[in-house]
C-alpha atoms as a PDB file:
ATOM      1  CA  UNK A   1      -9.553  -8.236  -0.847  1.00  0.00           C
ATOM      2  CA  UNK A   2     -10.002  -6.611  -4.016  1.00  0.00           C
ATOM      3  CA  UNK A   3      -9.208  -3.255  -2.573  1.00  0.00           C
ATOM      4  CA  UNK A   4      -5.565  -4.719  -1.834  1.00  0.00           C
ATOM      5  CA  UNK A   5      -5.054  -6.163  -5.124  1.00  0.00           C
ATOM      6  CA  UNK A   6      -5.134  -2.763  -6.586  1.00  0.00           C
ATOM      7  CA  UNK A   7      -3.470  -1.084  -3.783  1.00  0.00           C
ATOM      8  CA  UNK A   8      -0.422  -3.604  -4.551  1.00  0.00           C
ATOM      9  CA  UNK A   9      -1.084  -3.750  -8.230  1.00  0.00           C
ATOM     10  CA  UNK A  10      -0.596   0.545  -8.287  1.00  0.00           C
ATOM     11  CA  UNK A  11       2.390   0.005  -5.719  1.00  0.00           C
ATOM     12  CA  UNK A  12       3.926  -2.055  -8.222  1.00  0.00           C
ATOM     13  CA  UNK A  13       3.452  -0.452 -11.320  1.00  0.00           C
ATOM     14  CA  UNK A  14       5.323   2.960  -9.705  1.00  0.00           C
ATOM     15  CA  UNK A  15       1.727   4.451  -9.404  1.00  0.00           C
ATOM     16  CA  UNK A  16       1.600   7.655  -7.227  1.00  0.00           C
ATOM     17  CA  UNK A  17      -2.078   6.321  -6.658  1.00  0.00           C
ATOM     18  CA  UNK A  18      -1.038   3.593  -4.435  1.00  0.00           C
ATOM     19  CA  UNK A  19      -0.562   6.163  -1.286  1.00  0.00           C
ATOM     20  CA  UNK A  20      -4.319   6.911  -1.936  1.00  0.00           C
ATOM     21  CA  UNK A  21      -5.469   3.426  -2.421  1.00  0.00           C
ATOM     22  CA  UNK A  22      -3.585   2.442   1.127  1.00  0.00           C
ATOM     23  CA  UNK A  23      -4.847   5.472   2.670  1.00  0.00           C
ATOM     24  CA  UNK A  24      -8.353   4.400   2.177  1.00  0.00           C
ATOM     25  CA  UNK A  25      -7.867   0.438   2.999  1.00  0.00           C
ATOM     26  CA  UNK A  26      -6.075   2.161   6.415  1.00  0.00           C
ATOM     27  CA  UNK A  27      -9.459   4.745   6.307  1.00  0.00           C
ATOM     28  CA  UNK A  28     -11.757   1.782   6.142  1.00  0.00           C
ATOM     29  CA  UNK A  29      -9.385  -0.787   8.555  1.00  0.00           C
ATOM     30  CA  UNK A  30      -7.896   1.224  11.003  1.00  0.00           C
ATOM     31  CA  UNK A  31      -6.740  -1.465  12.954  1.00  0.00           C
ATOM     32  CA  UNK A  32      -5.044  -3.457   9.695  1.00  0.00           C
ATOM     33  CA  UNK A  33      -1.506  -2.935  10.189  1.00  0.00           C
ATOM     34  CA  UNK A  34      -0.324  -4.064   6.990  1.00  0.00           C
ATOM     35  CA  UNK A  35      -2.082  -1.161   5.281  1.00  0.00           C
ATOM     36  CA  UNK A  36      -0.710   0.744   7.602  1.00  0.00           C
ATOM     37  CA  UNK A  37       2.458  -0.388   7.152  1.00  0.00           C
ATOM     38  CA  UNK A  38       2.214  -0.200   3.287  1.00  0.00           C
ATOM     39  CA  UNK A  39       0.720   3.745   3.563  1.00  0.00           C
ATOM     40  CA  UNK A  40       4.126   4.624   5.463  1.00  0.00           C
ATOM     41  CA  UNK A  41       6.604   2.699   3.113  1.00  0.00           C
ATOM     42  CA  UNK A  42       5.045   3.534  -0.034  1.00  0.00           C
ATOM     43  CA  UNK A  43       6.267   6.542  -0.407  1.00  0.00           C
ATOM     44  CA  UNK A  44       9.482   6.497  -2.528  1.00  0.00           C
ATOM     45  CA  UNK A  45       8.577   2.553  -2.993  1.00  0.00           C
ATOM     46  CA  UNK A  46       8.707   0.901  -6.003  1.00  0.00           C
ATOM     47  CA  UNK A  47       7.268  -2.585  -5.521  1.00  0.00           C
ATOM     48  CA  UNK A  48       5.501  -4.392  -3.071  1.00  0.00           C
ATOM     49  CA  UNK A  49       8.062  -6.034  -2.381  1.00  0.00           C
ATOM     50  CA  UNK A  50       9.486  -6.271   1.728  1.00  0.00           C
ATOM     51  CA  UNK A  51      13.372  -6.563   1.757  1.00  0.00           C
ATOM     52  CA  UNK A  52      14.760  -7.199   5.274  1.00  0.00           C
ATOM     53  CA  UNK A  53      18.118  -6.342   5.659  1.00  0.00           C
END
């Protein structure tokens, strides 16, 4: 859980270390599809937030 706190907490600070920090939850979980998710959106991202249009 803690590992997701940061991931988020980089994500929304604008960190480029959030694509690390989901690349290693995905690393660890492969099956976790919300990392997964997270690796592919966060690039360009700047929050953690999910709009659906």
């Amino acid at each position: 859980m803690r590992q997701y706190q940061e991931a988020f907490a980089k994500l929304d600070a604008d960190d480029a270390g959030a694509i690390l920090s989901f690349a290693a939850l995905v690393g660890n979980y492969a099956d976790d599809r919300l990392a997964s998710f997270y690796l592919k959106s966060c690039n360009g991202a700047t929050s953690a937030v999910i709009q659906i249009n």
